[in-house]
Each structure stands twice: as structure tokens, then as C-alpha cells.
PDB file of N, CA and C in Angstrom:
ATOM      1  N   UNK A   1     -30.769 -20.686 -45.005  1.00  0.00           N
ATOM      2  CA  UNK A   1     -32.091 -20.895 -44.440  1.00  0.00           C
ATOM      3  C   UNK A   1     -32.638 -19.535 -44.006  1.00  0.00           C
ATOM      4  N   UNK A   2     -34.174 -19.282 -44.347  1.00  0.00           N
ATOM      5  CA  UNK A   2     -34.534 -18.016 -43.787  1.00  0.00           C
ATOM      6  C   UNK A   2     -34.685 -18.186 -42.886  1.00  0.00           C
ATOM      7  N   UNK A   3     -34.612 -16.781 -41.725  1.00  0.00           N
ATOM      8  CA  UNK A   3     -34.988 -16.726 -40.421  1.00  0.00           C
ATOM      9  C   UNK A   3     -35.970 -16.962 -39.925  1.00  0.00           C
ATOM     10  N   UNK A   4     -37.315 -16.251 -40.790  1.00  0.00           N
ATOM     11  CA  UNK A   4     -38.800 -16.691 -40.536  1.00  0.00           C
ATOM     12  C   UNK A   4     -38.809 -18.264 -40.272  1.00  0.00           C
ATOM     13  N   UNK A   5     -38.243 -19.132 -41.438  1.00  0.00           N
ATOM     14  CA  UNK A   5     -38.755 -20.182 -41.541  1.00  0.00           C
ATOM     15  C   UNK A   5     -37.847 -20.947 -39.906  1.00  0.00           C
ATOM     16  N   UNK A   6     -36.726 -20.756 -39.661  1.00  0.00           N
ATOM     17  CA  UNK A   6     -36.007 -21.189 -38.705  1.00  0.00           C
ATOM     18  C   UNK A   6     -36.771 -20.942 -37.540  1.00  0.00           C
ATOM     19  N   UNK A   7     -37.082 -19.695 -36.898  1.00  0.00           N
ATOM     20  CA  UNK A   7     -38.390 -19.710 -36.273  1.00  0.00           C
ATOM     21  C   UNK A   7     -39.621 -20.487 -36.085  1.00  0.00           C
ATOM     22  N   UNK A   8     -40.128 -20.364 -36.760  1.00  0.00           N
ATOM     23  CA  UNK A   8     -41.522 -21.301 -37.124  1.00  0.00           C
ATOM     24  C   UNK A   8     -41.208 -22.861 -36.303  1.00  0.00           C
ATOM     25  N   UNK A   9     -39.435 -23.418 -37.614  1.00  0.00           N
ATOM     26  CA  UNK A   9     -39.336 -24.534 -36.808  1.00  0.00           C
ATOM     27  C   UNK A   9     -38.936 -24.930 -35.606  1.00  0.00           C
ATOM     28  N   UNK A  10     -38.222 -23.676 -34.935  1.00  0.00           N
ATOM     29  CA  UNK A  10     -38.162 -23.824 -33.694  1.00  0.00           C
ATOM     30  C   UNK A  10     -39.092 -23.879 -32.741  1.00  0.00           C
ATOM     31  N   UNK A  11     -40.252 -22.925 -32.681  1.00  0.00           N
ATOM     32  CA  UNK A  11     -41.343 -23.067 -32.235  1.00  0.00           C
ATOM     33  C   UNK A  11     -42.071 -24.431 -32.502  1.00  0.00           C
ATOM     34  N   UNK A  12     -42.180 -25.105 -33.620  1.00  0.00           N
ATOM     35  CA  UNK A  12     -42.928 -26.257 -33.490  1.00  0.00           C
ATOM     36  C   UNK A  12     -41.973 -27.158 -32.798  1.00  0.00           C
ATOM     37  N   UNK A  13     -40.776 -27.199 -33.123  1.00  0.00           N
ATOM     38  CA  UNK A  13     -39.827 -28.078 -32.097  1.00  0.00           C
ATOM     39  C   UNK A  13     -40.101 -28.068 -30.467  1.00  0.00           C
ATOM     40  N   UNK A  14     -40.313 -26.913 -30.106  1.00  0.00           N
ATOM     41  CA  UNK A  14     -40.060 -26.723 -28.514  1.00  0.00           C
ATOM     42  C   UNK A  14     -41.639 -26.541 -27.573  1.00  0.00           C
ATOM     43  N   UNK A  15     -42.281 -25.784 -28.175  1.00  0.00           N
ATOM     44  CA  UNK A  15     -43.766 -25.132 -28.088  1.00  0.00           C
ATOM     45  C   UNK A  15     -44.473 -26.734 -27.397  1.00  0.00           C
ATOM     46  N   UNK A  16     -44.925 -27.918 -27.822  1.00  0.00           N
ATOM     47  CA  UNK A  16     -45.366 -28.757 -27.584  1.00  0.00           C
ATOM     48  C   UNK A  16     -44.962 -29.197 -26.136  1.00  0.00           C
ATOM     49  N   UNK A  17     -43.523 -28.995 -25.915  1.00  0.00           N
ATOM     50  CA  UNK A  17     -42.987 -29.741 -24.805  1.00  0.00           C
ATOM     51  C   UNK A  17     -42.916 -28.926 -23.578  1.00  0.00           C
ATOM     52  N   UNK A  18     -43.767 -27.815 -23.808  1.00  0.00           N
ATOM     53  CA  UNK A  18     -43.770 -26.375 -22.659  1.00  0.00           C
ATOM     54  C   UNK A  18     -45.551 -26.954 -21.915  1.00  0.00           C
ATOM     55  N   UNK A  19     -45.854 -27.683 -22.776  1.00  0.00           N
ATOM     56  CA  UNK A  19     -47.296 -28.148 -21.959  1.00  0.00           C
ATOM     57  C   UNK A  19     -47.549 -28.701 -21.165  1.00  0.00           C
ATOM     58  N   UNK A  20     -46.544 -30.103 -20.187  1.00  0.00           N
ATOM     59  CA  UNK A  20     -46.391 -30.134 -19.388  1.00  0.00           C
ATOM     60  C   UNK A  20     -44.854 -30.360 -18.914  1.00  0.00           C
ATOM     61  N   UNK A  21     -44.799 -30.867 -17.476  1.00  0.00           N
ATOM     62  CA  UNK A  21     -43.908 -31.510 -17.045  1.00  0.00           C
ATOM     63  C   UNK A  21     -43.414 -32.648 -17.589  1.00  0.00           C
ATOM     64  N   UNK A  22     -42.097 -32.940 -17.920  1.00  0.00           N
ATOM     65  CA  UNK A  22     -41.825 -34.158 -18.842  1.00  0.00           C
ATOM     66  C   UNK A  22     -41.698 -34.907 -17.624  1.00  0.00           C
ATOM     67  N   UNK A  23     -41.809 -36.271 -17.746  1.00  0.00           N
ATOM     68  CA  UNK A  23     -41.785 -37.648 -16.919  1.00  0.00           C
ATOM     69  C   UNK A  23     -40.475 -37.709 -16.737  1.00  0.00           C
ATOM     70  N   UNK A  24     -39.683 -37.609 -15.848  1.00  0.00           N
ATOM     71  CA  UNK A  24     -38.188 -37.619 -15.546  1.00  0.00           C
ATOM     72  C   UNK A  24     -37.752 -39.364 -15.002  1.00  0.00           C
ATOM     73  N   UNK A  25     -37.286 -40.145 -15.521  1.00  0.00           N
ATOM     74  CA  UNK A  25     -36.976 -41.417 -15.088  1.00  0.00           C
ATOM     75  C   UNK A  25     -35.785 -41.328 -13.423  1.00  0.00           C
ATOM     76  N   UNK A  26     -35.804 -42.244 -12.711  1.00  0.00           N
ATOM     77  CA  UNK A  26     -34.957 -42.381 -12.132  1.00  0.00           C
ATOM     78  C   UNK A  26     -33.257 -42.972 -12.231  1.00  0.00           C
ATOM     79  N   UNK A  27     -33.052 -43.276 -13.637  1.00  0.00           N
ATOM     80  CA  UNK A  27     -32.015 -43.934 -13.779  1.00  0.00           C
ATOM     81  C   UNK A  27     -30.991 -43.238 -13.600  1.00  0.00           C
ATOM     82  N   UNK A  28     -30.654 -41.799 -13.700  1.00  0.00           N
ATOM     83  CA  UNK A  28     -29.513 -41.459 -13.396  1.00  0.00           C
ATOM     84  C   UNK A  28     -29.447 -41.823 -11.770  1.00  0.00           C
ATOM     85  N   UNK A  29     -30.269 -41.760 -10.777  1.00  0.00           N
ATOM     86  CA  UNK A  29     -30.145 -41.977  -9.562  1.00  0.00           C
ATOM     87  C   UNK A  29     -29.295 -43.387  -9.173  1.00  0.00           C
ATOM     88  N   UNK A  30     -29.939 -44.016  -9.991  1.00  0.00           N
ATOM     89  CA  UNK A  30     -29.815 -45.804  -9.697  1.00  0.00           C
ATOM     90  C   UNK A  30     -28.563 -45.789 -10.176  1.00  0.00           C
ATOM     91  N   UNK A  31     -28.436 -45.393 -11.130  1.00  0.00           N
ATOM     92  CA  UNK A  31     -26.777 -45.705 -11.901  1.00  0.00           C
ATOM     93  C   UNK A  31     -25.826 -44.961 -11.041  1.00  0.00           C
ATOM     94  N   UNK A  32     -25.537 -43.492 -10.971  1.00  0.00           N
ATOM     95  CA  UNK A  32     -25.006 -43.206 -10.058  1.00  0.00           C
ATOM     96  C   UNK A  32     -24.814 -43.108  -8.721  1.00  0.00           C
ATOM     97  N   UNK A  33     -26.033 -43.250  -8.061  1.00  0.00           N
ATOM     98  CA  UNK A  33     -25.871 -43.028  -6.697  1.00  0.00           C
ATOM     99  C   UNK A  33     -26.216 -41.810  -6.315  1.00  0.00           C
ATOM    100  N   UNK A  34     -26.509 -41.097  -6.756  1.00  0.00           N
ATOM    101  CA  UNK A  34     -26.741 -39.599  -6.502  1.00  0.00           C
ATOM    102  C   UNK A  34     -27.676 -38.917  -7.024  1.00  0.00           C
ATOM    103  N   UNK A  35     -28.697 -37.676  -6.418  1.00  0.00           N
ATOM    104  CA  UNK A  35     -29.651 -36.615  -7.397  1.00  0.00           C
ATOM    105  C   UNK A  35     -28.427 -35.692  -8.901  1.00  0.00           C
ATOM    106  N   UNK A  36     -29.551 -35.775  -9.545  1.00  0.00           N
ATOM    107  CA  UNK A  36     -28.387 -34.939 -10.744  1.00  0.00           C
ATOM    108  C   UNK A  36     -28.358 -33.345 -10.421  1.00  0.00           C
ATOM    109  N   UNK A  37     -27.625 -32.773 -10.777  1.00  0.00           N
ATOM    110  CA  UNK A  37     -27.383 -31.576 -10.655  1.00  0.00           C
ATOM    111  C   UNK A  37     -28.347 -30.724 -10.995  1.00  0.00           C
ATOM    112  N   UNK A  38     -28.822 -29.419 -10.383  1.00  0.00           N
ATOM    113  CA  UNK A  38     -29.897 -29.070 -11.289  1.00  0.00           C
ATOM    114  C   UNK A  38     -29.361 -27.864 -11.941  1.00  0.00           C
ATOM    115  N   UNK A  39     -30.466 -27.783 -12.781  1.00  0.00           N
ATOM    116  CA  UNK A  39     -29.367 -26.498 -13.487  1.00  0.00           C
ATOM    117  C   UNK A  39     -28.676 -25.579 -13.223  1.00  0.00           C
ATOM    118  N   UNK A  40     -29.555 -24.404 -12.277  1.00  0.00           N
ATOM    119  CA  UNK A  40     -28.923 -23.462 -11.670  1.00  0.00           C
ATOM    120  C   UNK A  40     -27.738 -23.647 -10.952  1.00  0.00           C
ATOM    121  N   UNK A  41     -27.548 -24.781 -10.297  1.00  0.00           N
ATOM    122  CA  UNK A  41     -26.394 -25.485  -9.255  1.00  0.00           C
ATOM    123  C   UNK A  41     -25.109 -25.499 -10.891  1.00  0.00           C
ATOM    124  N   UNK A  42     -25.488 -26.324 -11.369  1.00  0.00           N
ATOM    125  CA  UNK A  42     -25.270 -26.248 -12.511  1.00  0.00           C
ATOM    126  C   UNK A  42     -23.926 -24.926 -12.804  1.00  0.00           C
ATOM    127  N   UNK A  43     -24.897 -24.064 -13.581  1.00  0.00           N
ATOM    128  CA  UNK A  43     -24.687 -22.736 -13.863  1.00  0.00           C
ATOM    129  C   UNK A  43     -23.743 -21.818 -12.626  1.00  0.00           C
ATOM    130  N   UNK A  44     -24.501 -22.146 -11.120  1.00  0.00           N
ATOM    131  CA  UNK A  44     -23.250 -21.604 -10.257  1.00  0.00           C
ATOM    132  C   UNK A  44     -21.750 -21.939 -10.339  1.00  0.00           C
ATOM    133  N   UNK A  45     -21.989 -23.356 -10.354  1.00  0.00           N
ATOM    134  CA  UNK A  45     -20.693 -23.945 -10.099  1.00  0.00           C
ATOM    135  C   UNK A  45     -19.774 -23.610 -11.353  1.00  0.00           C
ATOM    136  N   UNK A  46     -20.383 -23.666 -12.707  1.00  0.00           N
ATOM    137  CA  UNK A  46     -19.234 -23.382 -13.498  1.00  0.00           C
ATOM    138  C   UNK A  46     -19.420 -22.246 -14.540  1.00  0.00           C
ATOM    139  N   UNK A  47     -19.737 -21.062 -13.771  1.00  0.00           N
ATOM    140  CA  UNK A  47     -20.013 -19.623 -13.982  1.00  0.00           C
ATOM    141  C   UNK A  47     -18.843 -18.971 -14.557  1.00  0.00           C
ATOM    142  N   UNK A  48     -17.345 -19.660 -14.493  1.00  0.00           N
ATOM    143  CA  UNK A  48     -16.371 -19.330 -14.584  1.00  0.00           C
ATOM    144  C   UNK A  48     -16.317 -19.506 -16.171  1.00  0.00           C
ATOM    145  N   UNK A  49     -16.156 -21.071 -16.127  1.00  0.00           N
ATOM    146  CA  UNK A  49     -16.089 -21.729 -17.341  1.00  0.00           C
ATOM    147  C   UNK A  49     -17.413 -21.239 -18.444  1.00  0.00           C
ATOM    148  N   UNK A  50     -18.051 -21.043 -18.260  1.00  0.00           N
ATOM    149  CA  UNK A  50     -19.304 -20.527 -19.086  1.00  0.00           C
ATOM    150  C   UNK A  50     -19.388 -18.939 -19.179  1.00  0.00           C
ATOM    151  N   UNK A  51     -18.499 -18.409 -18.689  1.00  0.00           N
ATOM    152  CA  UNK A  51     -18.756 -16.549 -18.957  1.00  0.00           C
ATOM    153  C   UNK A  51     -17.518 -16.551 -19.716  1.00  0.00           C
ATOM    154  N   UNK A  52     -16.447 -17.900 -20.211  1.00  0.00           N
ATOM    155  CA  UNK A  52     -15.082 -17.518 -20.772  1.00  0.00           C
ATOM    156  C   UNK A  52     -14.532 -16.670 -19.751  1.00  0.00           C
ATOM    157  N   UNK A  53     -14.065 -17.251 -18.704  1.00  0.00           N
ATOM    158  CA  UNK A  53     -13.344 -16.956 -17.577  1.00  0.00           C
ATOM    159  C   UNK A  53     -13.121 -15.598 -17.462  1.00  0.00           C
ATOM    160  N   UNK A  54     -14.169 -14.580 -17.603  1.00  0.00           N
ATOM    161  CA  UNK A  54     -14.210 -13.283 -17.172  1.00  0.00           C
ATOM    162  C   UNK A  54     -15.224 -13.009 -16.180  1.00  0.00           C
ATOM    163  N   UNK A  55     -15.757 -13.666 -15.348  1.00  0.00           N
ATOM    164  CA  UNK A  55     -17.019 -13.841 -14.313  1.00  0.00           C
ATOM    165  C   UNK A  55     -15.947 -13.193 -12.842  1.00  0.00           C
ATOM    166  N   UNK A  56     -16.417 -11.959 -12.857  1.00  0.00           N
ATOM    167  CA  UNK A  56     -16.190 -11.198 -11.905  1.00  0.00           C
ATOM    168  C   UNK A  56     -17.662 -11.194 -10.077  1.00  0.00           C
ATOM    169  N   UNK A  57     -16.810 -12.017  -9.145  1.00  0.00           N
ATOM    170  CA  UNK A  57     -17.938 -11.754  -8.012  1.00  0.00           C
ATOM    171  C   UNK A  57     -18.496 -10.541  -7.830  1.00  0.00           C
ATOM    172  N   UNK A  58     -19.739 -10.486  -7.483  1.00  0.00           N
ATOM    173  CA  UNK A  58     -20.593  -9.206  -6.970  1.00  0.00           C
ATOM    174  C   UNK A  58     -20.011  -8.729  -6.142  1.00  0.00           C
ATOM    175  N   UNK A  59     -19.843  -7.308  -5.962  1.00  0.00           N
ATOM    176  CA  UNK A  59     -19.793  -6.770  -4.515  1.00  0.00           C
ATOM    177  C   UNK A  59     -20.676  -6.259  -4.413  1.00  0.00           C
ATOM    178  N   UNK A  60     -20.827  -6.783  -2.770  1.00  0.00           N
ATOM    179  CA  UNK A  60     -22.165  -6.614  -2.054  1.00  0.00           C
ATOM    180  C   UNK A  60     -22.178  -7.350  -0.921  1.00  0.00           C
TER     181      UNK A  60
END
């Protein structure tokens, strides 16, 4: 597949859904019991697992 063209379709894939806020349902709430994680929380918590366990703390 060319790159140009992979582009293009990525942009028409994603581009549309940057226009607004998507309508977020409540069902994960109801089903679990709980708010879902948000990303960044996300991303903190398993910074380890996602850098391939070389995620060195800041000093500072």
C-alpha cells in the first residue's frame, strides 16, 4: 500500500470525528460501578508496562 494513499485514508477515517465531542454513554458506569479510567491516569499507572519496562522516575 502507498503511503500517500494510507494517509489520505487515515485522515478521512479520523478527521470527521475531531468535530465534536462524541456522546459518551453511561454504561460502563452502570455495569461496573465505577468512572472509567481516563487516559492519562491510564498512561500513569502503567508507564512501566508501556515504555517496555525501561521507565526511569524523574529526578526532581
Amino acid at each position: 500500500m502507498k503511503a500517500g494513499f494510507a494517509l489520505v485514508m487515515l485522515m478521512l477515517h479520523f478527521l470527521p470525528r475531531f468535530q465534536a465531542e462524541p456522546r459518551i454513554s453511561r454504561d460502563f458506569v452502570r455495569i461496573m460501578g465505577k468512572d472509567p479510567t481516563s487516559l492519562e491516569n491510564f498512561v500513569w499507572r502503567e508507564r512501566t508496562k508501556l515504555s517496555g519496562g525501561i521507565h526511569q522516575p524523574s529526578q526532581g
